[in-house]
N, C-alpha and C. Protein backbone atom coordinates (compact mmCIF):
# COMPACT_ATOMS: atom_id res chain seq x y z
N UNK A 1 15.74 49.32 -58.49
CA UNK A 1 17.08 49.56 -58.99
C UNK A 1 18.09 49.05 -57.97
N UNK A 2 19.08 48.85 -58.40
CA UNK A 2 20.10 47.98 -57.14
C UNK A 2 21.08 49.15 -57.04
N UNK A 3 21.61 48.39 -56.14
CA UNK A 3 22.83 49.73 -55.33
C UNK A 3 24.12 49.96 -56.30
N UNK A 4 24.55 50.85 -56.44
CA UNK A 4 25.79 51.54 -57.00
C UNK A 4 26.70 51.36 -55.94
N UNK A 5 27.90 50.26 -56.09
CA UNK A 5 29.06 51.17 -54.69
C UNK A 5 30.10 50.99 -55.75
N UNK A 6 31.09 51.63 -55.14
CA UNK A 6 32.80 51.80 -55.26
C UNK A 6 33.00 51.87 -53.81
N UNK A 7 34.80 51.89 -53.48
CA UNK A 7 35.25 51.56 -52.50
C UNK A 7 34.97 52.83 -51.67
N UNK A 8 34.44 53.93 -52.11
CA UNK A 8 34.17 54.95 -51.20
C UNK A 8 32.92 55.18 -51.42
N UNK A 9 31.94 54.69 -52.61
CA UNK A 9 30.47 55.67 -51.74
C UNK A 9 29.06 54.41 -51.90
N UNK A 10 28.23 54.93 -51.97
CA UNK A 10 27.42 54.00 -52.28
C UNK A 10 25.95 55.11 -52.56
N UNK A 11 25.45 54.25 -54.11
CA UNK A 11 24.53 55.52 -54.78
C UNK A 11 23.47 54.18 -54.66
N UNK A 12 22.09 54.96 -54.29
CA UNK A 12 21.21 54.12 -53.72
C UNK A 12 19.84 54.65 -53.72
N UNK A 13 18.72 54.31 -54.18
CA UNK A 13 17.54 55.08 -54.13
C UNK A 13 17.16 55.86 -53.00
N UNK A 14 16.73 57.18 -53.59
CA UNK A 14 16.20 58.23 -52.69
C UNK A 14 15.29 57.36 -51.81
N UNK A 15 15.74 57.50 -50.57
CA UNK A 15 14.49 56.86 -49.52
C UNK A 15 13.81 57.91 -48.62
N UNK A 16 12.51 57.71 -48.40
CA UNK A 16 11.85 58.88 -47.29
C UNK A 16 13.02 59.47 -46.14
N UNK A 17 13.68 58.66 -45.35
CA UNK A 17 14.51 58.75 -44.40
C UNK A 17 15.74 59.77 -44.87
N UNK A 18 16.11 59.62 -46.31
CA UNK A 18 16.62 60.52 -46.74
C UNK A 18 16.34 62.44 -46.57
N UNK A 19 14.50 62.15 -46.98
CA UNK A 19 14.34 63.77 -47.20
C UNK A 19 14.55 64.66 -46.31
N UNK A 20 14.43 64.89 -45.22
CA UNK A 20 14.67 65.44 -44.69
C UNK A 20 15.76 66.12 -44.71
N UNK A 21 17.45 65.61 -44.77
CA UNK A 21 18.53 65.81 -44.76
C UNK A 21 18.60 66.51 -46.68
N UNK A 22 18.23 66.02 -47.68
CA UNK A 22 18.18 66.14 -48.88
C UNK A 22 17.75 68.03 -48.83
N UNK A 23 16.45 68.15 -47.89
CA UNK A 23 15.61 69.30 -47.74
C UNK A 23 16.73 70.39 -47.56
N UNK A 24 17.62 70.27 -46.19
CA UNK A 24 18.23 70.68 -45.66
C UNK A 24 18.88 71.55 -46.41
N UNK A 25 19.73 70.69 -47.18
CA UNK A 25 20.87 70.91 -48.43
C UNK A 25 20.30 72.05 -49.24
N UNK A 26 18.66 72.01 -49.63
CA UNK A 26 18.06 73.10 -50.74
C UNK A 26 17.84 74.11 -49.42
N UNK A 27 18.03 74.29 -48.33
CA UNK A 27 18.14 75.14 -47.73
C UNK A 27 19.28 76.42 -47.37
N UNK A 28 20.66 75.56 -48.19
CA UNK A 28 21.95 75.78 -47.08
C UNK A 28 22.43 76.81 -48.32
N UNK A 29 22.42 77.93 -48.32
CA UNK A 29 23.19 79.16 -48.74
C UNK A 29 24.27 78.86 -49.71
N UNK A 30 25.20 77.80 -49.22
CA UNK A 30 26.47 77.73 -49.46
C UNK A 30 26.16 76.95 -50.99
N UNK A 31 25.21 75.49 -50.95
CA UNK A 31 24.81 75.15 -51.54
C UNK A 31 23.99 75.32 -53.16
N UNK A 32 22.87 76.49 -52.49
CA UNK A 32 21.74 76.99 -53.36
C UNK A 32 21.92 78.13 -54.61
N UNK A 33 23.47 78.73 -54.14
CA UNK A 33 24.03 79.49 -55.56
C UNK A 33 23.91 79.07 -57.13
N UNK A 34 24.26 77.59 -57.12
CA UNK A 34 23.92 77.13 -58.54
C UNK A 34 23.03 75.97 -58.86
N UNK A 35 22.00 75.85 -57.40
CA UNK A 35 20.61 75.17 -57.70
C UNK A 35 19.45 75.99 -58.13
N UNK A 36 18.92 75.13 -59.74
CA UNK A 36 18.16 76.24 -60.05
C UNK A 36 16.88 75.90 -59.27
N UNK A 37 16.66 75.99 -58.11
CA UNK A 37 15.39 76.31 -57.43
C UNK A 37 15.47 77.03 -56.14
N UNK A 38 14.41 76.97 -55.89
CA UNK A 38 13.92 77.82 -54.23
C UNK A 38 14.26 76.46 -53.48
N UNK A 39 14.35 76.94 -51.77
CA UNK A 39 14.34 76.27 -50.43
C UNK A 39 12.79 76.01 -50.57
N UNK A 40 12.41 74.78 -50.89
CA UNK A 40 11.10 74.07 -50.31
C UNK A 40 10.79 73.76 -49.13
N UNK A 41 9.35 73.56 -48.71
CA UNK A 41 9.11 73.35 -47.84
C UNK A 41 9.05 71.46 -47.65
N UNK A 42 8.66 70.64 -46.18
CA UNK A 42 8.45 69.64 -46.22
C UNK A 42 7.43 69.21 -46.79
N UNK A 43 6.32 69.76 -47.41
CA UNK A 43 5.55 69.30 -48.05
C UNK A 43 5.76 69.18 -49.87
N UNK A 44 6.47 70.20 -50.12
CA UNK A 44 6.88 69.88 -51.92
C UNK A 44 7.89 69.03 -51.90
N UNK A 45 8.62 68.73 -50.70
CA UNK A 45 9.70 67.82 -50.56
C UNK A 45 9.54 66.36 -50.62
N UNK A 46 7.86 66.35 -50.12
CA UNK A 46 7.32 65.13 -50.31
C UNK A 46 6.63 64.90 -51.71
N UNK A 47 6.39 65.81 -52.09
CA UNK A 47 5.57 65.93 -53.52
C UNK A 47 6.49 65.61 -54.61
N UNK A 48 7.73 66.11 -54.19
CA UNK A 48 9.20 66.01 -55.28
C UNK A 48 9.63 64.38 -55.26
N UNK A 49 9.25 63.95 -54.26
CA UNK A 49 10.07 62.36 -53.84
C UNK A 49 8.86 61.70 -54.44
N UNK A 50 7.34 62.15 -54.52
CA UNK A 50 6.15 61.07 -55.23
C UNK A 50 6.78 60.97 -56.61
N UNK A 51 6.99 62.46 -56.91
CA UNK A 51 6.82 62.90 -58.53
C UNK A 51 7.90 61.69 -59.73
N UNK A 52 9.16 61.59 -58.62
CA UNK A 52 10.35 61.18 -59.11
C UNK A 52 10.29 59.75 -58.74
N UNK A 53 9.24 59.13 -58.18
CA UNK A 53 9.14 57.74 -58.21
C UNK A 53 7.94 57.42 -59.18
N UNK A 54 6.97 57.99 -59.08
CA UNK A 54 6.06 57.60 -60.41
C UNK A 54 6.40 57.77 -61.77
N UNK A 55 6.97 58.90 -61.97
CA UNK A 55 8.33 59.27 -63.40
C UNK A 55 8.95 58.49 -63.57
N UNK A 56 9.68 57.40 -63.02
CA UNK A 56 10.41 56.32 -63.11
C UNK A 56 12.19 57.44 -63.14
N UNK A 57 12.33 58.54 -62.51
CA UNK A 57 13.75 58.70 -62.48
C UNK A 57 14.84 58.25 -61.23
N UNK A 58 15.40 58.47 -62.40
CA UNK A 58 16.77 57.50 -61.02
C UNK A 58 17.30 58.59 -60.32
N UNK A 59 17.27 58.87 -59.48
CA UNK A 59 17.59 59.74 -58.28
C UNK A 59 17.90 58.94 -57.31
N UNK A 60 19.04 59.19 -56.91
CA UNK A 60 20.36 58.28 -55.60
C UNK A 60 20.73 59.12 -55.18
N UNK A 61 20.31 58.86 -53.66
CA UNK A 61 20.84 59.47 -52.61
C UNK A 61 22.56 58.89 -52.83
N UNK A 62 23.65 59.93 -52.39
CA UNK A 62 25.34 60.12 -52.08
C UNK A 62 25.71 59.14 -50.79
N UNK A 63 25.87 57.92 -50.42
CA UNK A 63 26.74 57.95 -49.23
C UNK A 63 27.93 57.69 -49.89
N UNK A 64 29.02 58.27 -48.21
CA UNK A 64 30.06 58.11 -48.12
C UNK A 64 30.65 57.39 -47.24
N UNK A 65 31.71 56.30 -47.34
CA UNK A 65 32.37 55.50 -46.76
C UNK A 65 33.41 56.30 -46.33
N UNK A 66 33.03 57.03 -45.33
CA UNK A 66 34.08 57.78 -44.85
C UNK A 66 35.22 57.49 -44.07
N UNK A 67 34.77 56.41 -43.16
CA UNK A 67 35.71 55.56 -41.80
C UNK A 67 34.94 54.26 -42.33
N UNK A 68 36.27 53.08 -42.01
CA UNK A 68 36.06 51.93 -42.16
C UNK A 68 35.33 51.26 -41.11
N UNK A 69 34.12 50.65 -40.92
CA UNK A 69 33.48 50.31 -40.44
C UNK A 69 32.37 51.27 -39.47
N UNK A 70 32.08 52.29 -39.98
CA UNK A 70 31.78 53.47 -39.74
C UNK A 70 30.22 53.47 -40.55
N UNK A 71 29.12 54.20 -40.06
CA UNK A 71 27.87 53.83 -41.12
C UNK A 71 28.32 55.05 -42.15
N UNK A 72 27.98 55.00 -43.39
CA UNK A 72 28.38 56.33 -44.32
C UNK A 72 27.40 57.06 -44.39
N UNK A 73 27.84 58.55 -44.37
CA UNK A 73 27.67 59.22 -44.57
C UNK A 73 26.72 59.80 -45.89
N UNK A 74 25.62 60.40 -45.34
CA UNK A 74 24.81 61.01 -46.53
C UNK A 74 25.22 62.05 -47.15
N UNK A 75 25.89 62.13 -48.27
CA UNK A 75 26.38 63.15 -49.23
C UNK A 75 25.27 64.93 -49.54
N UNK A 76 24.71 63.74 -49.92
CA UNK A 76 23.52 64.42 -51.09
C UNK A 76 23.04 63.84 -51.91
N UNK A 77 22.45 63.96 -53.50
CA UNK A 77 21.92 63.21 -54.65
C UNK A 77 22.03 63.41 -55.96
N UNK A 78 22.24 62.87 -56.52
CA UNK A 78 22.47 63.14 -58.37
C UNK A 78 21.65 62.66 -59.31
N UNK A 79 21.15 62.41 -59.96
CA UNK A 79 20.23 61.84 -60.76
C UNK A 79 20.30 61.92 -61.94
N UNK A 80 19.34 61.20 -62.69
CA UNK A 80 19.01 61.25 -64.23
C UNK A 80 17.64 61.24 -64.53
N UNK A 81 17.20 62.34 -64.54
CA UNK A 81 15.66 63.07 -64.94
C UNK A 81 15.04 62.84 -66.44
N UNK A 82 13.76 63.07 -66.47
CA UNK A 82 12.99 62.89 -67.93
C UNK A 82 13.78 62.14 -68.89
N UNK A 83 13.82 61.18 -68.32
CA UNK A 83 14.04 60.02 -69.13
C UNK A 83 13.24 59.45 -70.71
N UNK A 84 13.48 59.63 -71.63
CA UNK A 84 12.76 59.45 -72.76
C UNK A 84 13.53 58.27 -73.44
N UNK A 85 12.41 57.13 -73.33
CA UNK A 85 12.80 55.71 -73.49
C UNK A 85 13.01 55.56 -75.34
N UNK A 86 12.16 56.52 -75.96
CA UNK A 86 12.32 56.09 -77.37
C UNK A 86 13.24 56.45 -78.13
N UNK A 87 13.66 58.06 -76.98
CA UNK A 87 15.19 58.32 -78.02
C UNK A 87 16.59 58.27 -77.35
N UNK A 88 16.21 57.37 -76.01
CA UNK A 88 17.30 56.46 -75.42
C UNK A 88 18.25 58.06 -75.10
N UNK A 89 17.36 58.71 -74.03
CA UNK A 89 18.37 60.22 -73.39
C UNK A 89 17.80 60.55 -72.07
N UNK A 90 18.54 61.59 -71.12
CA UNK A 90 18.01 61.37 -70.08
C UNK A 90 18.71 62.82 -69.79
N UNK A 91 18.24 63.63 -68.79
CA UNK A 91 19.23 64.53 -68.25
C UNK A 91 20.21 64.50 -66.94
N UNK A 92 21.12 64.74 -66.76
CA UNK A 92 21.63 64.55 -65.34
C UNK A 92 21.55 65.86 -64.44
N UNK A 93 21.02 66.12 -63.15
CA UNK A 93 20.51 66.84 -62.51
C UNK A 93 21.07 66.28 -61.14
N UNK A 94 20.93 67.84 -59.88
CA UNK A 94 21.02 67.95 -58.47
C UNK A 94 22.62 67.09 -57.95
N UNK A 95 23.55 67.39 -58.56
CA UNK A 95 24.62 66.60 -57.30
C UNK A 95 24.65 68.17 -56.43
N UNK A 96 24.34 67.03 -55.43
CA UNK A 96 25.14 68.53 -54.28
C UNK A 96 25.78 67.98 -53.09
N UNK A 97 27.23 68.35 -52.92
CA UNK A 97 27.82 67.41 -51.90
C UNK A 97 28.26 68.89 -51.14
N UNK A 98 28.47 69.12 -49.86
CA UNK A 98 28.55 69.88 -48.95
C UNK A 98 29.75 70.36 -48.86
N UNK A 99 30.58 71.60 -48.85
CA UNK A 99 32.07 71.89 -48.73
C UNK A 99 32.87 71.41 -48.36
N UNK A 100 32.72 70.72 -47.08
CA UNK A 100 33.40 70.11 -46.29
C UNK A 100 33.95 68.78 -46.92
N UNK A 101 33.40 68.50 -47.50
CA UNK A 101 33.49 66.96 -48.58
C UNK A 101 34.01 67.53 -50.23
N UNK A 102 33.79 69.19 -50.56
CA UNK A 102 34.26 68.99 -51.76
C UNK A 102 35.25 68.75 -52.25
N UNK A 103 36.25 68.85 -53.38
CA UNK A 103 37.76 68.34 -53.60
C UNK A 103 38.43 67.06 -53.21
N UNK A 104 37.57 66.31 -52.99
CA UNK A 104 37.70 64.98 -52.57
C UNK A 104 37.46 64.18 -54.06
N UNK A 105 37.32 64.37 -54.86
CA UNK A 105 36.63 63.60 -56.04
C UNK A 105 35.40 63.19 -56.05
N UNK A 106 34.73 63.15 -54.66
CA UNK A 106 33.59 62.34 -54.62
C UNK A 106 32.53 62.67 -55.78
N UNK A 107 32.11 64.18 -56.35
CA UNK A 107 31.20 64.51 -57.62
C UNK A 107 31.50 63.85 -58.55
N UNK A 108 32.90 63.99 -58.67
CA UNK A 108 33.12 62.79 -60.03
C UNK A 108 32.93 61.28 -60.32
N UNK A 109 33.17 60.95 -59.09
CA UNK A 109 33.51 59.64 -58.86
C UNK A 109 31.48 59.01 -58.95
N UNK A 110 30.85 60.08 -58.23
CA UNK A 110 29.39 59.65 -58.38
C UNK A 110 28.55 59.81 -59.51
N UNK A 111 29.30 60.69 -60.27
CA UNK A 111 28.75 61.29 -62.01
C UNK A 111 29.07 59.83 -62.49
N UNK A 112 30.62 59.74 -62.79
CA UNK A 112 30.97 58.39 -63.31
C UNK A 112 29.86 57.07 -62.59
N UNK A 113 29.47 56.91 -62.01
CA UNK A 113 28.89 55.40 -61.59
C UNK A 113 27.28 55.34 -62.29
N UNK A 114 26.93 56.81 -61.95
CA UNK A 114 25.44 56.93 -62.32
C UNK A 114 25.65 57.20 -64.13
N UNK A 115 26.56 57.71 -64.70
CA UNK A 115 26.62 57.63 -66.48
C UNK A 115 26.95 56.33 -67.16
N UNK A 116 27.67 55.48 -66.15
CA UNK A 116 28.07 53.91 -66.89
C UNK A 116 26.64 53.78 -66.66
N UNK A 117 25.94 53.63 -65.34
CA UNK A 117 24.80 53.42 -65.12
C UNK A 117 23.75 53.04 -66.54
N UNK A 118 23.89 54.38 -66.47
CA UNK A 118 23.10 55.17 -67.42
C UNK A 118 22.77 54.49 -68.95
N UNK A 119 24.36 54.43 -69.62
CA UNK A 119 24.58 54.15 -70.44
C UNK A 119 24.62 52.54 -70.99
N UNK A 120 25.22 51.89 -69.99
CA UNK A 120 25.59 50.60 -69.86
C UNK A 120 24.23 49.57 -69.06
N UNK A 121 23.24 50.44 -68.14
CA UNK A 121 22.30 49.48 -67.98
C UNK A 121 20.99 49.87 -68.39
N UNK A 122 21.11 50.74 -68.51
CA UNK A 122 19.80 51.81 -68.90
C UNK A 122 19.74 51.73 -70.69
N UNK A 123 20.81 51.77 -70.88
CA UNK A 123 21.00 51.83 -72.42
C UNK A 123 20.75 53.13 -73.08
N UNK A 124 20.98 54.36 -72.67
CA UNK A 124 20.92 55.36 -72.73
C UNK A 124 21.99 55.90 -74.00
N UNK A 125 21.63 56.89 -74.72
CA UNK A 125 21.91 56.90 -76.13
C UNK A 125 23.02 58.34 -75.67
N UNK A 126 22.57 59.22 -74.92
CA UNK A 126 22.47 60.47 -74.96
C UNK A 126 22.74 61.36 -73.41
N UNK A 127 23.01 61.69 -72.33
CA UNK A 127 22.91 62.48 -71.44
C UNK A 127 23.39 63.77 -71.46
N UNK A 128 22.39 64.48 -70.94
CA UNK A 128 22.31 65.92 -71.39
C UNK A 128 22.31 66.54 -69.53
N UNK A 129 23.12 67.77 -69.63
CA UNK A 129 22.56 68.65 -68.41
C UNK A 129 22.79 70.41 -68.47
N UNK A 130 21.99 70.65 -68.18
CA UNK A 130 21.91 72.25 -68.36
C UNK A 130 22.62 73.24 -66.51
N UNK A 131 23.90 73.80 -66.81
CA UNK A 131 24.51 74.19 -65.50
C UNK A 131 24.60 76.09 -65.70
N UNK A 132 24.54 76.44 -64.73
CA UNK A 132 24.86 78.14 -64.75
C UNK A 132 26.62 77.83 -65.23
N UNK A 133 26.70 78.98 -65.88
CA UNK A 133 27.81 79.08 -66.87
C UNK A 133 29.49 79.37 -65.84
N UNK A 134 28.95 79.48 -64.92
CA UNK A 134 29.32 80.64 -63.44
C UNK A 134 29.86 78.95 -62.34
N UNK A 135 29.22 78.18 -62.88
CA UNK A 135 28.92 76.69 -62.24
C UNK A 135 30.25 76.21 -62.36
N UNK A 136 32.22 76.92 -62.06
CA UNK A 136 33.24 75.88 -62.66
C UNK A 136 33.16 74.37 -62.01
N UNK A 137 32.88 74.72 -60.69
CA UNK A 137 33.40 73.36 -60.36
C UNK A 137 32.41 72.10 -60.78
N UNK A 138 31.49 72.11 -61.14
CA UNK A 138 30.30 71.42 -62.36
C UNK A 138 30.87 70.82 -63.20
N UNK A 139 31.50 71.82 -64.08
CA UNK A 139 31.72 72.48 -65.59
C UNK A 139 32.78 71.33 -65.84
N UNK A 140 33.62 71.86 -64.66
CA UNK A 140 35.38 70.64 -64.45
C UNK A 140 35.08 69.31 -64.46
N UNK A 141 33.97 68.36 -63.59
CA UNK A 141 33.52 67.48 -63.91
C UNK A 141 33.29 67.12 -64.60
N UNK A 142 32.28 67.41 -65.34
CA UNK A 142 31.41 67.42 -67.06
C UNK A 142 32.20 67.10 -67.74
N UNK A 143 33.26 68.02 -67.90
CA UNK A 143 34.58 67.83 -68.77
C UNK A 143 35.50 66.50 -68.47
N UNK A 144 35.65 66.08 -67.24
CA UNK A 144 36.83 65.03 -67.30
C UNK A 144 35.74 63.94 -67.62
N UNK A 145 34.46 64.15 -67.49
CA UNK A 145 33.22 63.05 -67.48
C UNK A 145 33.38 62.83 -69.36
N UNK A 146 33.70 63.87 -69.73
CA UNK A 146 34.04 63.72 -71.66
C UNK A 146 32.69 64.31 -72.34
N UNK A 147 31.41 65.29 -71.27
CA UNK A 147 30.27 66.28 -71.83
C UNK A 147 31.00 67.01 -72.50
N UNK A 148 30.56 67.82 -73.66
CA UNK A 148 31.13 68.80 -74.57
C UNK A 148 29.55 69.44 -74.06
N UNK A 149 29.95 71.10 -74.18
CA UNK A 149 29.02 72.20 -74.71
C UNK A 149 28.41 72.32 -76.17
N UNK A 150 27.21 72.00 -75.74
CA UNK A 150 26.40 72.16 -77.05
C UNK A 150 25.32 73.66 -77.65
N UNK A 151 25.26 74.24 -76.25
CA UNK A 151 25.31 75.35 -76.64
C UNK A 151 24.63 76.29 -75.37
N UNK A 152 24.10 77.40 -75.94
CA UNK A 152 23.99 78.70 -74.30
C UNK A 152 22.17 78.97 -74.93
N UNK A 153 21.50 78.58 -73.28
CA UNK A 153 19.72 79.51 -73.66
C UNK A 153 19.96 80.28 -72.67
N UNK A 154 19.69 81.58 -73.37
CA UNK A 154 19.93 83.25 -72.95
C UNK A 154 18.85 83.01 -71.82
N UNK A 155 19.30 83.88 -70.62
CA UNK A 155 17.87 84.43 -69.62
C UNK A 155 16.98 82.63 -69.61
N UNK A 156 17.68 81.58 -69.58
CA UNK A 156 16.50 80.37 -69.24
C UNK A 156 15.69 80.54 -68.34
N UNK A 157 16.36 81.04 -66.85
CA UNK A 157 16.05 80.31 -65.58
C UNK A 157 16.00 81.93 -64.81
N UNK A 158 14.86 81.66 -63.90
CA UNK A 158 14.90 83.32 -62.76
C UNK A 158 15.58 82.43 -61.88
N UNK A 159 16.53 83.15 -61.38
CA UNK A 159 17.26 82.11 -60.03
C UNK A 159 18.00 83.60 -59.61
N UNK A 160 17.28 83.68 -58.05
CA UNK A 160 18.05 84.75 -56.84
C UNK A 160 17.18 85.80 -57.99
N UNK A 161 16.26 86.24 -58.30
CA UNK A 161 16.12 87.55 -58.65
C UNK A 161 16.49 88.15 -59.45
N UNK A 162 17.26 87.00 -60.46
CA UNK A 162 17.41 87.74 -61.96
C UNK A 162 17.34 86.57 -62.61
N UNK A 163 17.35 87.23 -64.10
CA UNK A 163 17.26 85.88 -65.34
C UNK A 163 18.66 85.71 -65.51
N UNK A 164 18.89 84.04 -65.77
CA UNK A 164 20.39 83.57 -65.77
C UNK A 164 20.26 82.64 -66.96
N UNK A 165 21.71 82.84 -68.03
CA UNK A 165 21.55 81.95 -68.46
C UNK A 165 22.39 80.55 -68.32
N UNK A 166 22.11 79.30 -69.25
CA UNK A 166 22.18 78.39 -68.76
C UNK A 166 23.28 78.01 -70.27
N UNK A 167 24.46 76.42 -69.86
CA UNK A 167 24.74 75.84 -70.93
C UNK A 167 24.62 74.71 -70.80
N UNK A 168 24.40 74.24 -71.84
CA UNK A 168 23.84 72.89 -72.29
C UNK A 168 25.25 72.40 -72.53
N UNK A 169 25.17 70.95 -72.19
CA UNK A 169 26.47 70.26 -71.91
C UNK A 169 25.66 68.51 -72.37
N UNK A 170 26.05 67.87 -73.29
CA UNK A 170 25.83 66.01 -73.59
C UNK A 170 26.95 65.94 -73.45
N UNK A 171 26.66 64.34 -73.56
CA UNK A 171 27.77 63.36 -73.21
C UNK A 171 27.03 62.05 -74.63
N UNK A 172 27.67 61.77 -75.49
CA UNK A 172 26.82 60.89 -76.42
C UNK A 172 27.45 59.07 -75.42
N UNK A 173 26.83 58.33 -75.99
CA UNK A 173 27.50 56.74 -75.31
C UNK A 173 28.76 56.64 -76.35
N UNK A 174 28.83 56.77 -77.45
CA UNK A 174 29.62 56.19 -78.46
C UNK A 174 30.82 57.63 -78.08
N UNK A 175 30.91 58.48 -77.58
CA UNK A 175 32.09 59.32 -76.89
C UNK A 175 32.75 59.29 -75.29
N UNK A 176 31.39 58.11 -74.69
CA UNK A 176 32.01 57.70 -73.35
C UNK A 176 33.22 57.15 -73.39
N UNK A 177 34.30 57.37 -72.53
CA UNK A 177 35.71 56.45 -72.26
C UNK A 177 35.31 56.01 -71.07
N UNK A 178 34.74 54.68 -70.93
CA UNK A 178 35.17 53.91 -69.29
C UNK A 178 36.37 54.18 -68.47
């Protein structure tokens, strides 16, 4: 897959050199409130990076062009999961960019590159993503991204020790605005 940039980031295949820092992130408190998983260890971390290259999903590591002539900065990653080629849909999953960087636009700005992506090279009919309901600053994206709510699965997900539920949010191609 070739590189994604705009004048501030650059979306780029998950590389080993990445995981580590990626790991980190499913570690960090601040972060893990509306990731639906556990802090892995380095070994499912490696198992997660086989899984998502033999699957054929697009998962891009976040840099940021933070200072001009400066190396950028590793964000985090966003992706487009279970990809199903025959009914041309995909889900979008994991942005996680660190506080210190949020309100910057950067979530949006990396949703937008990876959905033209999506849509425009992938040929993707459909993108779908399932967020905790609790998830606004997600939710706000999704929305200027032009996802509508399609609907709520009660108790989906155990996340922190209780059942949570989840909403389902598409985006069709023929409702994308470039």
């Amino acid at each position: 897959m070739r590189i994604l940039e705009s004048d501030r980031l650059i979306l780029k295949p998950i590389e080993p050199e990445d995981l580590p820092y990626l790991m980190e992130q499913r570690w960090d408190a601040d972060l893990t409130d509306y990731i639906i998983h556990n802090p892995i260890s380095s070994y499912n971390q490696q198992k997660w990076y086989e899984k998502i290259c033999q699957n054929g999903d697009v998962a891009l590591s976040i840099f940021y062009k933070e200072k001009e002539g400066e190396k950028p900065v590793l964000l985090g990653a966003v992706g487009l999961y279970d990809i199903n080629w025959r009914h041309q849909r995909a889900t979008w999953k994991t942005l996680r960019i660190p506080k210190q960087y949020q309100g910057l636009g950067l979530a949006y700005e990396a949703s937008k590159m990876l959905i033209e992506y999506g849509f425009y090279t992938l040929n993707l009919n459909k993108i779908t993503s399932d967020i905790f309901p609790d998830n606004e600053g997600i939710i706000r994206v999704l929305a200027k991204l032009g996802f509508t709510e399609e609907g709520r699965l009660k108790d989906h997900y155990f996340h922190q020790g209780q059942f949570k539920d989840v909403v389902i949010y598409s985006l069709l191609r023929k409702d994308y605005k470039k």
